[in-house]
PDB file of N, CA and C in Angstrom:
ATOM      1  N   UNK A   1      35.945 100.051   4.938  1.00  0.00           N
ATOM      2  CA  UNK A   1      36.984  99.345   5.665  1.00  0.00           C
ATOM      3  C   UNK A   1      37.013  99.775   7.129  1.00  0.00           C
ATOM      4  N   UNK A   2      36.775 100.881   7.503  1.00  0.00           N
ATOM      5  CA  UNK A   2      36.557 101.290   8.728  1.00  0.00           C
ATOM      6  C   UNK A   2      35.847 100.990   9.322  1.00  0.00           C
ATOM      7  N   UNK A   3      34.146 100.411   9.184  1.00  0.00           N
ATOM      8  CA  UNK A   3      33.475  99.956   9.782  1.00  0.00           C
ATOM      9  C   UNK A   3      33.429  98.579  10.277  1.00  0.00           C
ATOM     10  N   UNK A   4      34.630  97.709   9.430  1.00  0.00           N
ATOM     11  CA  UNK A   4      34.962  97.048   9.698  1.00  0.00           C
ATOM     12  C   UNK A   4      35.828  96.172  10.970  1.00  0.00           C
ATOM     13  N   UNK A   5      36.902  97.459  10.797  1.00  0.00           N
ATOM     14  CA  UNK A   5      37.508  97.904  11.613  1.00  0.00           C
ATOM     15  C   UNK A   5      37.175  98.150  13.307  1.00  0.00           C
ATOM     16  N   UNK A   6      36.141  99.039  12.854  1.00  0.00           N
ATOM     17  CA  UNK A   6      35.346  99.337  14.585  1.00  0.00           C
ATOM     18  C   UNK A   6      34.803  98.273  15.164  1.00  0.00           C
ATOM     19  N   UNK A   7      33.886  97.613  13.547  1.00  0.00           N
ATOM     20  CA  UNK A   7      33.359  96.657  14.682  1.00  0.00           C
ATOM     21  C   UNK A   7      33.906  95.179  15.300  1.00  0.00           C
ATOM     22  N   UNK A   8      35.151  94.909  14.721  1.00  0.00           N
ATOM     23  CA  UNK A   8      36.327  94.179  15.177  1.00  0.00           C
ATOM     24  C   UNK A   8      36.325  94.425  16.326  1.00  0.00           C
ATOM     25  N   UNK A   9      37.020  95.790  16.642  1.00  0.00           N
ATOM     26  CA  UNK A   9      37.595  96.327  17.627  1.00  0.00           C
ATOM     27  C   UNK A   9      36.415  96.311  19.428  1.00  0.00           C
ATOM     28  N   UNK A  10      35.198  96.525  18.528  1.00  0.00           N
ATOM     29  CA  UNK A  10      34.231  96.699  19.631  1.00  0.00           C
ATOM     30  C   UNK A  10      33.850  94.485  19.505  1.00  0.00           C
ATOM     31  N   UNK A  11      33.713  93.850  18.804  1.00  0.00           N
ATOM     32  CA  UNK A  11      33.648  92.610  18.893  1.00  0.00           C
ATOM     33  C   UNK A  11      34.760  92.183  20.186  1.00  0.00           C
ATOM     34  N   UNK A  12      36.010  92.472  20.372  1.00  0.00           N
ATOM     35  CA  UNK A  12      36.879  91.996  20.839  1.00  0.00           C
ATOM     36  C   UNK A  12      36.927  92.613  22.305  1.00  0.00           C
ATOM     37  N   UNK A  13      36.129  93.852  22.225  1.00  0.00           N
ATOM     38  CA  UNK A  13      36.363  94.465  23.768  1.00  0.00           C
ATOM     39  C   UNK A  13      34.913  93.623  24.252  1.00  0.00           C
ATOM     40  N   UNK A  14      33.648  93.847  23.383  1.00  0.00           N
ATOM     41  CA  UNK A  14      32.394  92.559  24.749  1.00  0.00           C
ATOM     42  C   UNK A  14      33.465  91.120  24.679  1.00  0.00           C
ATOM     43  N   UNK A  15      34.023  90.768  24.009  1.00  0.00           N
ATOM     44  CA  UNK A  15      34.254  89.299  24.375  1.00  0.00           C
ATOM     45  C   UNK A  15      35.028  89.783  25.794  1.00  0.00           C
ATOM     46  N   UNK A  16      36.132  90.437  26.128  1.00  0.00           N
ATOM     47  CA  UNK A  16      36.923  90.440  26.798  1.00  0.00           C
ATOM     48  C   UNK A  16      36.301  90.643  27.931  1.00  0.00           C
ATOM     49  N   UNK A  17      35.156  91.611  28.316  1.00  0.00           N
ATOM     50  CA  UNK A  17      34.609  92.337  29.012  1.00  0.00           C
ATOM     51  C   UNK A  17      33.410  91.197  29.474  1.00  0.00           C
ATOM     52  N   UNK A  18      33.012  90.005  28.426  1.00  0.00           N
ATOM     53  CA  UNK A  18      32.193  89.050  28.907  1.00  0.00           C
ATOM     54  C   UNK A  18      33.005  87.634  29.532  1.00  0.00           C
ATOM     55  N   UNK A  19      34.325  87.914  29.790  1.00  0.00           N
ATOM     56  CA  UNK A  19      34.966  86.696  30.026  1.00  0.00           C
ATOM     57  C   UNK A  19      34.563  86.699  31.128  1.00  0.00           C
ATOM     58  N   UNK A  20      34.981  87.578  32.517  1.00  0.00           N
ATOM     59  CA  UNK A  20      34.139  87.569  33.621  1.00  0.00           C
ATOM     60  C   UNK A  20      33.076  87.980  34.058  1.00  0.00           C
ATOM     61  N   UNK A  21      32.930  87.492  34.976  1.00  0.00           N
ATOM     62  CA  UNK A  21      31.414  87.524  36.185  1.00  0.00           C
ATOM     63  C   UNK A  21      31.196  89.217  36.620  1.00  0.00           C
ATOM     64  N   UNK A  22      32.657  89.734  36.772  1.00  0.00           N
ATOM     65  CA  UNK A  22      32.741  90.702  37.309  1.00  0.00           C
ATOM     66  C   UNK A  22      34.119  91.350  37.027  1.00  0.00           C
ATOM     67  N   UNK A  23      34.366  92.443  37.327  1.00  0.00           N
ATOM     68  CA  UNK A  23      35.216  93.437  37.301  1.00  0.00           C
ATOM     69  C   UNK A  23      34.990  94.667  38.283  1.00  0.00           C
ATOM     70  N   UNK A  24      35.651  94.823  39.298  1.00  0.00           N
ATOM     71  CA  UNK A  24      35.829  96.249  40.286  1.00  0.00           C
ATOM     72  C   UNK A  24      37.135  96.591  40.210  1.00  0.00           C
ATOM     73  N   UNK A  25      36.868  97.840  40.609  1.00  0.00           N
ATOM     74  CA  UNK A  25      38.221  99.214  41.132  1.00  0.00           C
ATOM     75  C   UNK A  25      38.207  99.093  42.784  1.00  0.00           C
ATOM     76  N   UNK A  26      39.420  99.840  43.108  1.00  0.00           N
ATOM     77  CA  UNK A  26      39.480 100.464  44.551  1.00  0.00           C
ATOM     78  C   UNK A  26      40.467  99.854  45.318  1.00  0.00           C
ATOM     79  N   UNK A  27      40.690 100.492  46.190  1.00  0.00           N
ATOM     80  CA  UNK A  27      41.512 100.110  47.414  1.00  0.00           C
ATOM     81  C   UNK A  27      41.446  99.286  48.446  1.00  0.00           C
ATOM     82  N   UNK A  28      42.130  98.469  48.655  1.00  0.00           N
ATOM     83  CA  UNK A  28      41.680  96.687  49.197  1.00  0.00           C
ATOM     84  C   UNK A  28      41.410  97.507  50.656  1.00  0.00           C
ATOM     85  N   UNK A  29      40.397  97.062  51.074  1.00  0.00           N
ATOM     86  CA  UNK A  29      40.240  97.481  52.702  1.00  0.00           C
ATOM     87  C   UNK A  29      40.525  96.028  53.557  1.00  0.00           C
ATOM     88  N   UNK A  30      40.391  95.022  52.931  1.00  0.00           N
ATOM     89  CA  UNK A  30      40.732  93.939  54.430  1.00  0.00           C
ATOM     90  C   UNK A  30      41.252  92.976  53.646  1.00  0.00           C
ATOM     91  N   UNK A  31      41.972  92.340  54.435  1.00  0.00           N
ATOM     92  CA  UNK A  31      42.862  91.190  54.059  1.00  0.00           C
ATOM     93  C   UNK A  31      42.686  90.045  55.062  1.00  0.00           C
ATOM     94  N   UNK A  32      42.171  88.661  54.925  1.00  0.00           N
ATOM     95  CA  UNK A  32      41.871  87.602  55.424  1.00  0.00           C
ATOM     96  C   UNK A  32      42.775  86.514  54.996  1.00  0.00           C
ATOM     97  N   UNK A  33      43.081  85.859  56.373  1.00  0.00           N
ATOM     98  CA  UNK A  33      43.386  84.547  55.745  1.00  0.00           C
ATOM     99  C   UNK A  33      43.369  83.181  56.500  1.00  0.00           C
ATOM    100  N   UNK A  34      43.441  82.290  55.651  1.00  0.00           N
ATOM    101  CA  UNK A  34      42.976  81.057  56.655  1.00  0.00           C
ATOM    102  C   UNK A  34      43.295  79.905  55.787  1.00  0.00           C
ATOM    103  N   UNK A  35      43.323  78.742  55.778  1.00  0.00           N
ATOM    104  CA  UNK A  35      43.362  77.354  55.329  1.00  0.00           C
ATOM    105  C   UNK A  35      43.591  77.377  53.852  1.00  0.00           C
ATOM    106  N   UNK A  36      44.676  77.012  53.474  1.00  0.00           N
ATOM    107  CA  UNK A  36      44.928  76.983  51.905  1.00  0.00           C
ATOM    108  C   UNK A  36      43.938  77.311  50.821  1.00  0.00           C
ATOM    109  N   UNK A  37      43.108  76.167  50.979  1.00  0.00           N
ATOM    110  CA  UNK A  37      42.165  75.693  50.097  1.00  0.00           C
ATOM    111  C   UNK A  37      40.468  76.194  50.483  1.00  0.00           C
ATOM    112  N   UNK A  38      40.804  76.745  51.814  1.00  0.00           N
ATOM    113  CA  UNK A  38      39.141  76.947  52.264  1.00  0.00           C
ATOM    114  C   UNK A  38      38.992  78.763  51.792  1.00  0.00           C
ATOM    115  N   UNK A  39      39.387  78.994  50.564  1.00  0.00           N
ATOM    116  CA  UNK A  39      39.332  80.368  49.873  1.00  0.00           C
ATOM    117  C   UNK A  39      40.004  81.036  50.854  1.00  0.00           C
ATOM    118  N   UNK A  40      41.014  80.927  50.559  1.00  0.00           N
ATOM    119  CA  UNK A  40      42.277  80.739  52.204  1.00  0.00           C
ATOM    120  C   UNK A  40      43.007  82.157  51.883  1.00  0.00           C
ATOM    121  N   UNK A  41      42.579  83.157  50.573  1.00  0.00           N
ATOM    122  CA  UNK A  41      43.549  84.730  50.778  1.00  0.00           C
ATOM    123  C   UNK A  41      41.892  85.471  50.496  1.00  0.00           C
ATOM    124  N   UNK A  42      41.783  85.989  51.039  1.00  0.00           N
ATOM    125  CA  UNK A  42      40.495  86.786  50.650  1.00  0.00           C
ATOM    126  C   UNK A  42      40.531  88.236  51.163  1.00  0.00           C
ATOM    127  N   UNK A  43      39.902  89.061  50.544  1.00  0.00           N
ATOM    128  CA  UNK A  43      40.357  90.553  50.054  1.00  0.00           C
ATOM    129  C   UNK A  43      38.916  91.474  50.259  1.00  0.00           C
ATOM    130  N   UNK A  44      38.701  92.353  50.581  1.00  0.00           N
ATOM    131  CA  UNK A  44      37.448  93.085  50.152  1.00  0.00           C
ATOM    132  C   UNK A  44      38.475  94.607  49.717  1.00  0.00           C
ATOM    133  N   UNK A  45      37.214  95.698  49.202  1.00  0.00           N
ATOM    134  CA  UNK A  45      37.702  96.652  49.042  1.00  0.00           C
ATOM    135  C   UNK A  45      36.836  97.888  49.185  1.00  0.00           C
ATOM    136  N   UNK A  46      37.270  99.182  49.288  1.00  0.00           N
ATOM    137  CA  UNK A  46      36.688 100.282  49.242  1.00  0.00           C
ATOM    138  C   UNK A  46      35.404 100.041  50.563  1.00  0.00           C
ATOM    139  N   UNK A  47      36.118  99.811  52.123  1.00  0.00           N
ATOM    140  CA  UNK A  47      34.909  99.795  52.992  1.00  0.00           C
ATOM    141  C   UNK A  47      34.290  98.451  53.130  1.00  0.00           C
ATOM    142  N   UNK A  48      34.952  97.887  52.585  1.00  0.00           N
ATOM    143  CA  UNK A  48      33.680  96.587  52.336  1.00  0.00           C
ATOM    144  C   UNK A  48      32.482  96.677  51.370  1.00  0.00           C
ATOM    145  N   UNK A  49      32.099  97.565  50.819  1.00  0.00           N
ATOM    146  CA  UNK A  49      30.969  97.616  50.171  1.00  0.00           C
ATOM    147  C   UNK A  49      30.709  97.165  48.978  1.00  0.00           C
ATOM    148  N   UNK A  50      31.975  97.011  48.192  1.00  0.00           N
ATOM    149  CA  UNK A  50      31.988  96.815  46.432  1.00  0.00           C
ATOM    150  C   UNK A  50      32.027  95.279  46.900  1.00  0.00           C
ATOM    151  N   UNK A  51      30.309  94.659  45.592  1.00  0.00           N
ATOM    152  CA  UNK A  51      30.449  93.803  45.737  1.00  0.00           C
ATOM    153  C   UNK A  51      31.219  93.043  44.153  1.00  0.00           C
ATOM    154  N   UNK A  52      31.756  92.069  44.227  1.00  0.00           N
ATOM    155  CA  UNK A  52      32.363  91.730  43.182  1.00  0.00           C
ATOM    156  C   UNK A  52      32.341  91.245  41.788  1.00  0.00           C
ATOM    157  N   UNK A  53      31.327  90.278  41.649  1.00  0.00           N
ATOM    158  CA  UNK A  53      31.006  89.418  40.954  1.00  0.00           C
ATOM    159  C   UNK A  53      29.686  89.328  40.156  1.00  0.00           C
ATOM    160  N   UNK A  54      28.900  90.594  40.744  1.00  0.00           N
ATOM    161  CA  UNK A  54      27.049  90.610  40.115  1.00  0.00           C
ATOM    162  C   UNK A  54      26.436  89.679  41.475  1.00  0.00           C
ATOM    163  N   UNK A  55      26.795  89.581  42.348  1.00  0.00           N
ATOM    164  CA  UNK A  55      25.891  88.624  43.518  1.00  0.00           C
ATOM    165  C   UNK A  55      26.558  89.262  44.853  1.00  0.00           C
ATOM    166  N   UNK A  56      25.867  89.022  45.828  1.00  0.00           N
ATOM    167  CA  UNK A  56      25.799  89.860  47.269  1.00  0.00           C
ATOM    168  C   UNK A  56      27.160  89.761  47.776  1.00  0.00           C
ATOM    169  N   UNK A  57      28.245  89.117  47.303  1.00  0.00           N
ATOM    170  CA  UNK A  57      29.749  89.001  48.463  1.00  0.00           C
ATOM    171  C   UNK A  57      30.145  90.109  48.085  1.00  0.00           C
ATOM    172  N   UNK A  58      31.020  90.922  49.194  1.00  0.00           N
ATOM    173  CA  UNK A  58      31.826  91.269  49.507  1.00  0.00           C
ATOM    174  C   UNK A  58      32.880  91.332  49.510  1.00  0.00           C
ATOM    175  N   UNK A  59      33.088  90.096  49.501  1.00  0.00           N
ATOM    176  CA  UNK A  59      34.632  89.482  49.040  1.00  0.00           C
ATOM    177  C   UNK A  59      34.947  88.594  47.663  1.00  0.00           C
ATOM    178  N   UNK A  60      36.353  88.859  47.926  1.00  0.00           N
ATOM    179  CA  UNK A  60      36.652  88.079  46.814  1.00  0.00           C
ATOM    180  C   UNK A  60      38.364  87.098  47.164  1.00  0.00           C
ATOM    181  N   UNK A  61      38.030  85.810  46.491  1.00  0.00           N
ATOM    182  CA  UNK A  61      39.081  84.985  47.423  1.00  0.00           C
ATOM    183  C   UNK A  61      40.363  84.181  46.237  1.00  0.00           C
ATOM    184  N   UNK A  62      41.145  83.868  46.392  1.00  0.00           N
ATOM    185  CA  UNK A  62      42.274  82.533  45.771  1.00  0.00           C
ATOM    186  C   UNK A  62      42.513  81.431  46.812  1.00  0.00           C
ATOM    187  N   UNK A  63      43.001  80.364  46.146  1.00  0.00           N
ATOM    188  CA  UNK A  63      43.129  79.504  47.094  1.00  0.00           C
ATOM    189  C   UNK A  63      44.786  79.104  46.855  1.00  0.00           C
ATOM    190  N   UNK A  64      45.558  78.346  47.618  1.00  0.00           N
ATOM    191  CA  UNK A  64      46.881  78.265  47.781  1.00  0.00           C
ATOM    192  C   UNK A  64      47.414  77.401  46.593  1.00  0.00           C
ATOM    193  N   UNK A  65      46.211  76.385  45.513  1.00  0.00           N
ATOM    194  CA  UNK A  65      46.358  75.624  44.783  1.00  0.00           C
ATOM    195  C   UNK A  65      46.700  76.200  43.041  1.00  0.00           C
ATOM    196  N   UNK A  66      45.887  77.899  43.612  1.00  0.00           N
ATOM    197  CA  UNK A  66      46.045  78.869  42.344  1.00  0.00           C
ATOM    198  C   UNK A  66      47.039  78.734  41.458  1.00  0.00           C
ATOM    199  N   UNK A  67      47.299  78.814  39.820  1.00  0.00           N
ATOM    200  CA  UNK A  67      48.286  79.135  39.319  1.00  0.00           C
ATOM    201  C   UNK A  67      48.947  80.268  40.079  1.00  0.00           C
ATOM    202  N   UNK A  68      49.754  80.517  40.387  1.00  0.00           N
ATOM    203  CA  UNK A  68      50.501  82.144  40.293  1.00  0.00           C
ATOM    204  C   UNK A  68      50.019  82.689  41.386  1.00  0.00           C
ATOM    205  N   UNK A  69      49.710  82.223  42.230  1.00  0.00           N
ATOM    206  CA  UNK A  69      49.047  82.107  43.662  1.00  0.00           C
ATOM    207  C   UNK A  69      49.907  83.092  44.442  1.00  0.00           C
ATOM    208  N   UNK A  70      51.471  82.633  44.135  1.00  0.00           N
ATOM    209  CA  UNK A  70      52.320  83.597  45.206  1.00  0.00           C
ATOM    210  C   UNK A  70      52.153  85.011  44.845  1.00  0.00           C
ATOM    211  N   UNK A  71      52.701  85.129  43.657  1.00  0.00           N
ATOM    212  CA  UNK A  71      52.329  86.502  42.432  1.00  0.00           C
ATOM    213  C   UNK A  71      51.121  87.509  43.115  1.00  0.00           C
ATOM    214  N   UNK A  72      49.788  86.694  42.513  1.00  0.00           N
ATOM    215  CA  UNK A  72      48.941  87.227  43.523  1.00  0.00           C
ATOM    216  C   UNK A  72      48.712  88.101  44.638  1.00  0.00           C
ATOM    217  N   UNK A  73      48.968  87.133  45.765  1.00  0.00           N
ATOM    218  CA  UNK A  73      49.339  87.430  47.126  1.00  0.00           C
ATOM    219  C   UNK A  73      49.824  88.508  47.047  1.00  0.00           C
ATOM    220  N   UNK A  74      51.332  88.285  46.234  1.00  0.00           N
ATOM    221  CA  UNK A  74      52.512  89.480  46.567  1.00  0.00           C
ATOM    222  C   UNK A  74      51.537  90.770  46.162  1.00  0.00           C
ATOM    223  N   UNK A  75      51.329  90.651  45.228  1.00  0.00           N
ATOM    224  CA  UNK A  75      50.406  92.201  44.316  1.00  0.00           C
ATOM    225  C   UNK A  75      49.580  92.752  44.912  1.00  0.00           C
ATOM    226  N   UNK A  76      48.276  91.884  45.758  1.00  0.00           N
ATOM    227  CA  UNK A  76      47.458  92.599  46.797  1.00  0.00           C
ATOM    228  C   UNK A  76      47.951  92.939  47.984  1.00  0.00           C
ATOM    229  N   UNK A  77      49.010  92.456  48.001  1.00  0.00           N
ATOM    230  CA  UNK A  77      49.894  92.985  49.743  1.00  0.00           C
ATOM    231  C   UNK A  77      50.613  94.113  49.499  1.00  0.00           C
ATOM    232  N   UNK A  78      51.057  94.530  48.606  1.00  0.00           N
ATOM    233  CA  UNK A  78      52.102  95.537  48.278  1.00  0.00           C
ATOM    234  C   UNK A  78      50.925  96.656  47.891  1.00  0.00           C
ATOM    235  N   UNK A  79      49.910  96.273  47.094  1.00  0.00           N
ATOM    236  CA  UNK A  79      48.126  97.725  46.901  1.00  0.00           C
ATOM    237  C   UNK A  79      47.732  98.136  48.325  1.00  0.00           C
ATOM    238  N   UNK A  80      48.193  97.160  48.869  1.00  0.00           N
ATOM    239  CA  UNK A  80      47.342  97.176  50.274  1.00  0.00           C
ATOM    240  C   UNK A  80      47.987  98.675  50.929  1.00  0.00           C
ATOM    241  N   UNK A  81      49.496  97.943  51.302  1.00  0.00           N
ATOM    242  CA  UNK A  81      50.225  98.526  51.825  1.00  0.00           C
ATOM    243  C   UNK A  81      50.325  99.817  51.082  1.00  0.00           C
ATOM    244  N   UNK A  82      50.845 100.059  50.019  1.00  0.00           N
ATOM    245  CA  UNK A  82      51.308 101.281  49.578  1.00  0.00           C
ATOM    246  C   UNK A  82      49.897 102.223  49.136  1.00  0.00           C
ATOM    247  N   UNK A  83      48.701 101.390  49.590  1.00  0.00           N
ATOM    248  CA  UNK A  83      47.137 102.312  48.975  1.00  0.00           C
ATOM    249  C   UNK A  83      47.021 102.462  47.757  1.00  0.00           C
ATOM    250  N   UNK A  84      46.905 101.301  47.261  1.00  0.00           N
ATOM    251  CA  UNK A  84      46.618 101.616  45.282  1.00  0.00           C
ATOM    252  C   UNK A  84      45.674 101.036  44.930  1.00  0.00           C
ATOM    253  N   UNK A  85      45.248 101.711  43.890  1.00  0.00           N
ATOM    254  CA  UNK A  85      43.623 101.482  43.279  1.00  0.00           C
ATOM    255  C   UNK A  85      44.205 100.068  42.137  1.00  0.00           C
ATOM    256  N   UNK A  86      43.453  98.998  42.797  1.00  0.00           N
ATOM    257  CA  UNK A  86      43.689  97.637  42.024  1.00  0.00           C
ATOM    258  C   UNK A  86      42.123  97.136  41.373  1.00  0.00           C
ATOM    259  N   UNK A  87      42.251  97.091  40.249  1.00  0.00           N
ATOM    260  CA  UNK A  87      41.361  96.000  39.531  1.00  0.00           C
ATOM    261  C   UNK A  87      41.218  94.705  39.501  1.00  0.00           C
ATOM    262  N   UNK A  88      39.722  93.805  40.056  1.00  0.00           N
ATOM    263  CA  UNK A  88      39.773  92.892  40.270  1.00  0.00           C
ATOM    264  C   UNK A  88      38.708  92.144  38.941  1.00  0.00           C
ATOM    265  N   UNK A  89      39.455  91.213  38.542  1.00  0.00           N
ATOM    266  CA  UNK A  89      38.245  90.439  37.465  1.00  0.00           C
ATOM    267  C   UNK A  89      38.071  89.414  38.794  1.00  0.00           C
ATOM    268  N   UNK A  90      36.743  88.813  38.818  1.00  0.00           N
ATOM    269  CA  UNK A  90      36.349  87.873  39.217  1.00  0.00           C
ATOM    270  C   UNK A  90      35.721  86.975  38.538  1.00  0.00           C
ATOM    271  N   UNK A  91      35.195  85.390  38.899  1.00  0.00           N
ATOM    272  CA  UNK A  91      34.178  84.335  38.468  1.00  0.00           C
ATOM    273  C   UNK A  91      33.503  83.738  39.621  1.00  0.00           C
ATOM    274  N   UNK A  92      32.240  83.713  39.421  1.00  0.00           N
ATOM    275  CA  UNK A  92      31.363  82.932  40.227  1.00  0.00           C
ATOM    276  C   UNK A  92      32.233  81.435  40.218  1.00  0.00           C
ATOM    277  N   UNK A  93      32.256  81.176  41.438  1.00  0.00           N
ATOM    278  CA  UNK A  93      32.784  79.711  41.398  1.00  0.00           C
ATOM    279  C   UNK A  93      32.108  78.807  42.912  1.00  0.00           C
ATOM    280  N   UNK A  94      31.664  77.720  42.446  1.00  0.00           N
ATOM    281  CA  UNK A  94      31.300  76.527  43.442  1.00  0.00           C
ATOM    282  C   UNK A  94      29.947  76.610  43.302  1.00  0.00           C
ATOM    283  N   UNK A  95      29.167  75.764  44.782  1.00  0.00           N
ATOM    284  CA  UNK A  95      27.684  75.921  44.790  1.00  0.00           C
ATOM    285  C   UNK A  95      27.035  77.290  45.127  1.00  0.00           C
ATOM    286  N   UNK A  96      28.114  77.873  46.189  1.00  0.00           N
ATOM    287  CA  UNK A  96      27.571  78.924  46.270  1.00  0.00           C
ATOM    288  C   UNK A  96      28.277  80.303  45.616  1.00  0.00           C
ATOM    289  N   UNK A  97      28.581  79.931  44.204  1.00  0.00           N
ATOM    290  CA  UNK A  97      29.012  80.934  43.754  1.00  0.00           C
ATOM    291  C   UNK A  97      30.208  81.970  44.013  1.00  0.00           C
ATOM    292  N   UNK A  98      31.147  81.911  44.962  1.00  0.00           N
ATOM    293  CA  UNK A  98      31.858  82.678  45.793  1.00  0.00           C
ATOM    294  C   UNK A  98      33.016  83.318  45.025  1.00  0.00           C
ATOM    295  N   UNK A  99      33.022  84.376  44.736  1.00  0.00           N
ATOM    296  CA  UNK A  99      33.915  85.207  43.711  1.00  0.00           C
ATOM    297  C   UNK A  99      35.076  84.873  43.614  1.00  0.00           C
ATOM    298  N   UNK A 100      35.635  84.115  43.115  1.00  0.00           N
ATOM    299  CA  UNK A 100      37.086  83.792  42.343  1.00  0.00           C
ATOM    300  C   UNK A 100      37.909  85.410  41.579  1.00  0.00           C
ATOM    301  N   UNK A 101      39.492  85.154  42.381  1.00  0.00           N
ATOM    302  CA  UNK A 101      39.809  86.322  41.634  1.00  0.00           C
ATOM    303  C   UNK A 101      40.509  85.493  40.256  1.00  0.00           C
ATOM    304  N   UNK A 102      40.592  86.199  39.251  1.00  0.00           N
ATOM    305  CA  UNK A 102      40.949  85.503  38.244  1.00  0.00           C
ATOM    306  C   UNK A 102      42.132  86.526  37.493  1.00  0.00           C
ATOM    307  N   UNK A 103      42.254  87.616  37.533  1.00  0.00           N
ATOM    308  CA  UNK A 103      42.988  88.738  37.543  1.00  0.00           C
ATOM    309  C   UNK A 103      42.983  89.896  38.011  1.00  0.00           C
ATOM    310  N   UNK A 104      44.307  90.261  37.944  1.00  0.00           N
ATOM    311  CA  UNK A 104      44.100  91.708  38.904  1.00  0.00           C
ATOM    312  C   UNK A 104      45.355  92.631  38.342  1.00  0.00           C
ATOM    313  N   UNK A 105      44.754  93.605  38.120  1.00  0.00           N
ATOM    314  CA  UNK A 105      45.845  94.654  37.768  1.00  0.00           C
ATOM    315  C   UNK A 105      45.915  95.822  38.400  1.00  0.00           C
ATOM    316  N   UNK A 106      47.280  96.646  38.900  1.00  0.00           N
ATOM    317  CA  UNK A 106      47.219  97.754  39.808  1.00  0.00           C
ATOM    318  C   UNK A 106      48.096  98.761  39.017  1.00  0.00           C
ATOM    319  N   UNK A 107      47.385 100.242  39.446  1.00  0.00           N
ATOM    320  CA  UNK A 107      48.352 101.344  38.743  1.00  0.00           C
ATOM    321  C   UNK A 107      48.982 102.236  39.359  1.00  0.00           C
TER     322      UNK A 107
END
């Protein structure tokens, strides 16, 4: 019954862990913004260097059309400010792939 058990448990963490493109840590270093919809809140972190998604950006963006868009915003402005290590899930999104944040959690 236990092996059962585990491998439930480990079944349910790759699914979760394969929902996104990507997942990073760290401390937002820049905050951008511009045109609602033209990936209009965009974020990097730790220096610029962590890239997000498994592909070369740097960044990672929402657009003003987002569910929960304000939420968002509010959460990376307040990591920013107060210096907290925030987790970003991302998704490749468009032609050129450009890291979608899709969740984010801070501790």
């Amino acid at each position: 019954m236990t092996k059962y058990i585990l491998f439930i448990v480990a079944f349910l963490i790759s699914v979760h862990s394969n929902a996104w493109d990507g997942s990073v840590s760290g401390k937002i270093h820049t905050v951008d913004v511009t045109g609602g919809n033209n990936h209009g809140f965009r974020i990097s972190l730790d220096g610029g260097t962590v890239k997000f998604c498994g592909n070369d950006y740097n960044w990672a963006y929402l657009n003003e059309t987002d569910s929960n868009y304000q939420a968002y915003v509010a959460v990376l402005l307040a990591a920013k400010m107060a210096e907290k290590i925030v987790t970003i899930y991302t998704n490749k999104a468009g032609d050129n792939e450009y890291c979608h944040i899709g969740y984010i959690g801070m501790r």
